[in-house]
N, C-alpha and C. Protein backbone atom coordinates (compact mmCIF):
# COMPACT_ATOMS: atom_id res chain seq x y z
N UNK A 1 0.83 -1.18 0.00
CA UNK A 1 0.00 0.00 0.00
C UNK A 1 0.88 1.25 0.00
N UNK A 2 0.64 2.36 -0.68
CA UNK A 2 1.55 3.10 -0.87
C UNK A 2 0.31 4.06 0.19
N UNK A 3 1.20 5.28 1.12
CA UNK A 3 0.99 5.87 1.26
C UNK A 3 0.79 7.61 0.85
N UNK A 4 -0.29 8.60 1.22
CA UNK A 4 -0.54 9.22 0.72
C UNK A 4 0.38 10.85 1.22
N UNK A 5 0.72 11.64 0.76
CA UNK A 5 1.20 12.41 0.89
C UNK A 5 0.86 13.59 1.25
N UNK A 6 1.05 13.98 2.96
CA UNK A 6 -0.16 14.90 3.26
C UNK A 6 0.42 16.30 2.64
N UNK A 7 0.79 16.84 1.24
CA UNK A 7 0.86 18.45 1.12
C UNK A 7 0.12 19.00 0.67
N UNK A 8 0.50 20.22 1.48
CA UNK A 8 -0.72 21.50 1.46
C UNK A 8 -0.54 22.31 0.26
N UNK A 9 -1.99 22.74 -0.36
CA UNK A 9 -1.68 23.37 -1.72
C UNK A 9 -3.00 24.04 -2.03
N UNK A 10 -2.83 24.86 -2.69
CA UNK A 10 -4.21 25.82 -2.57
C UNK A 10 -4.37 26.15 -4.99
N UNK A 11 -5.44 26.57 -5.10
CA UNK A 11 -5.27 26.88 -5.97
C UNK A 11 -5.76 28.22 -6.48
N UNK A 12 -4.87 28.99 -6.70
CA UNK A 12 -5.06 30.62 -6.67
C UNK A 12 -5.16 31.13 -8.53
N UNK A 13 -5.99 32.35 -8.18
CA UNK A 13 -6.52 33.05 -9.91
C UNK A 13 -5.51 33.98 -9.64
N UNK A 14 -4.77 34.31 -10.84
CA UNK A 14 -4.21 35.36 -11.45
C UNK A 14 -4.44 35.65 -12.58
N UNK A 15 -4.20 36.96 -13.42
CA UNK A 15 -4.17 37.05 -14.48
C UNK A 15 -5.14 36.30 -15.86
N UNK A 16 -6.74 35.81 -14.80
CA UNK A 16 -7.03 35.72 -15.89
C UNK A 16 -6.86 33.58 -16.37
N UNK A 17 -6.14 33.34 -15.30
CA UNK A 17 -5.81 31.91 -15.19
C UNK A 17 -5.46 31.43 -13.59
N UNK A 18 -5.81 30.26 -13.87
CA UNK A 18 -5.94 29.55 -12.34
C UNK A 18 -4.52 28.62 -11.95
N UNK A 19 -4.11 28.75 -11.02
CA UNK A 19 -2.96 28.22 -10.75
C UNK A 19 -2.51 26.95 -9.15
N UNK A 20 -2.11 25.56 -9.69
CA UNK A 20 -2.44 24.78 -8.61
C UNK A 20 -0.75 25.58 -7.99
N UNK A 21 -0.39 26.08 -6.37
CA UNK A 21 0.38 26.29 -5.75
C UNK A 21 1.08 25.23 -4.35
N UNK A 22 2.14 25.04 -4.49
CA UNK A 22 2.50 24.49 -2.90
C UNK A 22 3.38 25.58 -2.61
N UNK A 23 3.94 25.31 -1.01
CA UNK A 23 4.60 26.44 -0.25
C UNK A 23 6.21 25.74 -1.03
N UNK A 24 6.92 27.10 -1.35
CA UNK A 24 8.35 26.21 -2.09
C UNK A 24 8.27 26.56 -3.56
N UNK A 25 7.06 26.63 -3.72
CA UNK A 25 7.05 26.33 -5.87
C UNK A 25 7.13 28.12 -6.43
N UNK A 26 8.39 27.50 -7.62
CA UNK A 26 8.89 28.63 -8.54
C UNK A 26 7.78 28.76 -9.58
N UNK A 27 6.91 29.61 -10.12
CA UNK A 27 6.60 29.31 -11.29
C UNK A 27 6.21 30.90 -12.11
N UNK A 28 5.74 31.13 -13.66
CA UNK A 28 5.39 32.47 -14.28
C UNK A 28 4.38 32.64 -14.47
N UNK A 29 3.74 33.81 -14.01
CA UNK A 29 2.31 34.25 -14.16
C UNK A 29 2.51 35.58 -14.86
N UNK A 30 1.32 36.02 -15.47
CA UNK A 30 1.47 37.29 -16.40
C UNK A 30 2.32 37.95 -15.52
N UNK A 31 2.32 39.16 -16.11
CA UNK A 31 3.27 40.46 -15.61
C UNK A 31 2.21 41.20 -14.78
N UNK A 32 3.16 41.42 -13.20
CA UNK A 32 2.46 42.21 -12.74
C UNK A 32 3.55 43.16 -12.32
N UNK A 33 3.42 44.56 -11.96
CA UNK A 33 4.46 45.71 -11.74
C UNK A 33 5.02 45.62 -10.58
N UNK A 34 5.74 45.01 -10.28
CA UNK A 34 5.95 45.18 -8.61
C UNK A 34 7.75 44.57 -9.00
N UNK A 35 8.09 44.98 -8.25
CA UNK A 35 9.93 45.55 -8.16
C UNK A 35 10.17 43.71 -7.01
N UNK A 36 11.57 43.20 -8.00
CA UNK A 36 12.26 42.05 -7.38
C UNK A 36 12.36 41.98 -6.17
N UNK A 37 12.07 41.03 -5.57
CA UNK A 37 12.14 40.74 -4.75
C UNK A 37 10.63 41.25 -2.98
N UNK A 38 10.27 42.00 -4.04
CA UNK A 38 8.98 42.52 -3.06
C UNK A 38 7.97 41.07 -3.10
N UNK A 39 7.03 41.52 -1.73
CA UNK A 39 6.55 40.09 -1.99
C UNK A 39 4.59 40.77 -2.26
N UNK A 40 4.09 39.59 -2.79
CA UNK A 40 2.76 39.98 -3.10
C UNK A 40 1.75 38.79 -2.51
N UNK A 41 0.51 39.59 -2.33
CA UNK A 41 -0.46 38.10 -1.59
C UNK A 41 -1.95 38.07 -2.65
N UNK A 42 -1.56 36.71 -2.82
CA UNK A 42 -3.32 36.29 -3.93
C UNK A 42 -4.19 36.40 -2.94
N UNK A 43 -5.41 37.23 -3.39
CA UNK A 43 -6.58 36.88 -2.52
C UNK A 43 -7.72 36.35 -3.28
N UNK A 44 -7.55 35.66 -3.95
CA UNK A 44 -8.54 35.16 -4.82
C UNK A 44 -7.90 33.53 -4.62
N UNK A 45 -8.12 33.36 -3.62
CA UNK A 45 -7.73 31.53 -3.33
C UNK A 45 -9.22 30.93 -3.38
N UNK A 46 -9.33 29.86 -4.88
CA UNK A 46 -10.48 28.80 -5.06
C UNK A 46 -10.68 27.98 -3.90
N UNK A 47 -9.35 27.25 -3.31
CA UNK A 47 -9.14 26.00 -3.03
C UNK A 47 -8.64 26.25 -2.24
N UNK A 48 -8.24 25.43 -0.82
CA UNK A 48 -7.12 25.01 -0.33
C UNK A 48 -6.98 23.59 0.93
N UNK A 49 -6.12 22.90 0.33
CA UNK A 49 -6.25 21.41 0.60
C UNK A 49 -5.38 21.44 1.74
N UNK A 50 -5.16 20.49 2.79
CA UNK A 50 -4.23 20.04 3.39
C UNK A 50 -4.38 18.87 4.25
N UNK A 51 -3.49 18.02 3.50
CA UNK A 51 -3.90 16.61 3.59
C UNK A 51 -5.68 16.35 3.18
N UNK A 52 -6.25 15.47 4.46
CA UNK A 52 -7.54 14.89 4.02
C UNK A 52 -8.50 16.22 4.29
N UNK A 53 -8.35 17.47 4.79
CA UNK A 53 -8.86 18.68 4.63
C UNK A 53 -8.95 19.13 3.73
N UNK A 54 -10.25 19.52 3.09
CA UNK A 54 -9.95 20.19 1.57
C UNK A 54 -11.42 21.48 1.92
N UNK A 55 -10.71 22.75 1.57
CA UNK A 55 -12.11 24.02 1.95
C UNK A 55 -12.20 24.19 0.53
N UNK A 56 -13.00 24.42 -0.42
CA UNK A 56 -13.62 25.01 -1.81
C UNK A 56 -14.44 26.28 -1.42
N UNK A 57 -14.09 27.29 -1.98
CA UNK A 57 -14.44 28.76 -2.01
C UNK A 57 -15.60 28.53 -3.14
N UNK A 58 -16.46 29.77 -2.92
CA UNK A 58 -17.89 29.76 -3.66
C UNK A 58 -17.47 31.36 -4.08
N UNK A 59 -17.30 32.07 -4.48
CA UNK A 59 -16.21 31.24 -5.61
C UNK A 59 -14.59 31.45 -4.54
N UNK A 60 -14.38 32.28 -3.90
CA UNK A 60 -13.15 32.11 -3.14
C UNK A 60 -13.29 31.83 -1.59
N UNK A 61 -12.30 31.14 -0.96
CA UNK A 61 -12.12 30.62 0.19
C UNK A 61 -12.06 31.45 0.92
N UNK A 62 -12.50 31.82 2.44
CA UNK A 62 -13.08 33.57 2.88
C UNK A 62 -11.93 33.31 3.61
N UNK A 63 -11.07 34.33 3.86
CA UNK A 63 -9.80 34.76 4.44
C UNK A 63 -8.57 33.89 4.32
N UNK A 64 -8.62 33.37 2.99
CA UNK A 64 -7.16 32.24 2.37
C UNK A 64 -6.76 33.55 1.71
N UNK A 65 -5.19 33.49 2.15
CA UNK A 65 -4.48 33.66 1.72
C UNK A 65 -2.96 33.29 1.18
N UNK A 66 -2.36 33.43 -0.25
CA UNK A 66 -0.96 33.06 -0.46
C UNK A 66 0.30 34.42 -0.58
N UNK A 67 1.36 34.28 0.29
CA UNK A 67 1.95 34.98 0.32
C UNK A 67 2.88 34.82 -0.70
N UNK A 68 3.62 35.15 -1.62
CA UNK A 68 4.52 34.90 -2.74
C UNK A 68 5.77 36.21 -2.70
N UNK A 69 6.83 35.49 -2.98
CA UNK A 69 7.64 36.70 -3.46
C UNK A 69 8.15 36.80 -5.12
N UNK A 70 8.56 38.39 -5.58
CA UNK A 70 8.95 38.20 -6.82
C UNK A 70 10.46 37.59 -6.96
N UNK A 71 10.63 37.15 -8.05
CA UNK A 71 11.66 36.30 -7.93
C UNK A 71 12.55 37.25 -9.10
N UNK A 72 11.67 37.78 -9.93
CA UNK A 72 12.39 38.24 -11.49
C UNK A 72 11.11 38.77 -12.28
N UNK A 73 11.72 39.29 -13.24
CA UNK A 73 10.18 40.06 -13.97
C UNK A 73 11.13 39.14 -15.55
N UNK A 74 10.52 38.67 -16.15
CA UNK A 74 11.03 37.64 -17.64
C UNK A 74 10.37 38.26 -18.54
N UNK A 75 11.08 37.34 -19.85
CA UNK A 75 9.88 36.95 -21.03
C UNK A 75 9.91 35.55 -21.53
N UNK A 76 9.04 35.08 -21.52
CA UNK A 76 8.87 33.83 -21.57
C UNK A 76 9.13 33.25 -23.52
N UNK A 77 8.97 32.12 -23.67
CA UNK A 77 9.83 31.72 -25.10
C UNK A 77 8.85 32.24 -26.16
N UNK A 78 9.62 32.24 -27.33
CA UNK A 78 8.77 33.03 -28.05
C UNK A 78 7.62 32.01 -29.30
N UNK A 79 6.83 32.71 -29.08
CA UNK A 79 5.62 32.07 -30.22
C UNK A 79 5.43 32.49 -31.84
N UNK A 80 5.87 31.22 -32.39
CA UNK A 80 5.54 31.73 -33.88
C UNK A 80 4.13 31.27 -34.65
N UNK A 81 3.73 32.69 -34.99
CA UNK A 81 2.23 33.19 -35.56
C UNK A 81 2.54 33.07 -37.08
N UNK A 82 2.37 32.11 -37.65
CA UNK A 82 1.98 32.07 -39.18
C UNK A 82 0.97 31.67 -40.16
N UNK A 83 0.56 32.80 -40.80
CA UNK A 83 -0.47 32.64 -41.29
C UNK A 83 -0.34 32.43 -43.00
N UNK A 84 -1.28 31.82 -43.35
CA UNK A 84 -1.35 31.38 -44.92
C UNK A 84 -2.49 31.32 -45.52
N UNK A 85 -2.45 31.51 -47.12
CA UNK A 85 -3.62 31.23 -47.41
C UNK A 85 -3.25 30.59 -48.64
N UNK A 86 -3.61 29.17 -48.97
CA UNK A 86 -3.13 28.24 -50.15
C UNK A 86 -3.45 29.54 -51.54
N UNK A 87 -2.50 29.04 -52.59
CA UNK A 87 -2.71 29.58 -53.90
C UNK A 87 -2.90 31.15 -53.62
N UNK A 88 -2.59 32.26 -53.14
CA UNK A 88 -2.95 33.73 -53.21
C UNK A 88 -1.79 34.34 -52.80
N UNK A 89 -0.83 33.34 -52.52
CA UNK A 89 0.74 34.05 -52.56
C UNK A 89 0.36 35.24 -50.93
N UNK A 90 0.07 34.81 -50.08
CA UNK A 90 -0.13 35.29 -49.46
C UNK A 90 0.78 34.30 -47.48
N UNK A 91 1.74 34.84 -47.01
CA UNK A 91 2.29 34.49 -46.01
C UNK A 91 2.82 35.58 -45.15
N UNK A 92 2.49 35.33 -44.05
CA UNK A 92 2.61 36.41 -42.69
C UNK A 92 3.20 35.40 -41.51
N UNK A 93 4.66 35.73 -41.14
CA UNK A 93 5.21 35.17 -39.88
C UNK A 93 5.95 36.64 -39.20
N UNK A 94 5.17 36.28 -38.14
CA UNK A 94 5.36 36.82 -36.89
C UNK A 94 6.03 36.17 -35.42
N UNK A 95 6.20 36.97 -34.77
CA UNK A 95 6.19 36.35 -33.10
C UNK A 95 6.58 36.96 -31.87
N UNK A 96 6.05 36.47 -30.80
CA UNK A 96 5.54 36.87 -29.82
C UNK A 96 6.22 36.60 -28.16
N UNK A 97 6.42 37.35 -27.87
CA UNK A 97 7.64 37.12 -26.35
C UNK A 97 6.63 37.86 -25.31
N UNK A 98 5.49 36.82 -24.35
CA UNK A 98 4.78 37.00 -23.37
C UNK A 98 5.55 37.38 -22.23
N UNK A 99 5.46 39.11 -21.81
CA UNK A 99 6.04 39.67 -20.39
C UNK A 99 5.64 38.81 -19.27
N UNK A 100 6.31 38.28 -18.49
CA UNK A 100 5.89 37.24 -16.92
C UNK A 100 6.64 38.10 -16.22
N UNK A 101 5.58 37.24 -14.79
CA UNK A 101 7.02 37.70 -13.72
C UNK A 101 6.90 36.35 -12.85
N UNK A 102 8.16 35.94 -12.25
CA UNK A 102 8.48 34.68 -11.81
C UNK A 102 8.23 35.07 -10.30
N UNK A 103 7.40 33.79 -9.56
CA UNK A 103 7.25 34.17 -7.95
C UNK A 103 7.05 32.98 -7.09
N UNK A 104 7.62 32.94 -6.23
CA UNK A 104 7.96 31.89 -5.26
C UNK A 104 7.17 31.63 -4.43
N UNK A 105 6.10 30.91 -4.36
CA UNK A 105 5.34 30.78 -2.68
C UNK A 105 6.60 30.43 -1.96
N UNK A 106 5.56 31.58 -0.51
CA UNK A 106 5.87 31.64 0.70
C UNK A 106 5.23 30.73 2.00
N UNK A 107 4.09 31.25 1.78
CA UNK A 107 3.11 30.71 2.49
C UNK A 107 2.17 30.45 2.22
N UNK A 108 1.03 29.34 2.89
CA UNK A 108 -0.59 29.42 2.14
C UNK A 108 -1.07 29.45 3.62
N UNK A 109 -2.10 30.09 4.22
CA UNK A 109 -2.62 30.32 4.97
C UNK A 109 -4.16 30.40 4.74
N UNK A 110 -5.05 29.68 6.07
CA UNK A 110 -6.83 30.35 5.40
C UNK A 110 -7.33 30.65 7.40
């Protein structure tokens, strides 16, 4: 029997997209303005699990919060946009370098 792994993890909205978090995890969410190394808190937490505890927000979890710090402001890899249209001699390539900023949970708290 394998046992189950009690970590805590919440899942927080940014930008427009939803994001599963643990305390520890590096990851890029759109660009938001805030200077390296400052830290920022989601208050829009859906979820937050720990172990066989799990709270679901209608639509957010009432006083969850994630503390995060910035890690770096990036641009993430770039996307190539090409468009065609058979027989009309017609071709358009482009592409696209999405502004992020990289941020570290700190904490998840509710």
């Amino acid at each position: 029997m394998v046992e189950k792994e009690n970590k805590k993890f919440a899942v927080i909205k940014t930008g427009g997209k939803q994001y599963k978090v643990s305390e520890g995890d590096v990851f890029d969410i759109e660009k938001v303005e805030i200077e390296d190394g400052k830290d920022i808190n989601f208050e829009e937490v859906l979820l937050v699990a720990d172990g066989d505890k799990v709270e679901v927000g209608q639509p957010n979890v009432k006083d969850a919060k994630v503390k995060a710090k910035v890690v770096s402001q990036e641009k993430a890899d770039k996307i190539i946009v090409f468009k065609y249209k058979k027989r009309k001699n017609y071709r358009k390539k482009t592409g696209h370098r999405q502004k992020v900023t990289k941020v570290q949970i700190e904490k998840i708290s509710v």
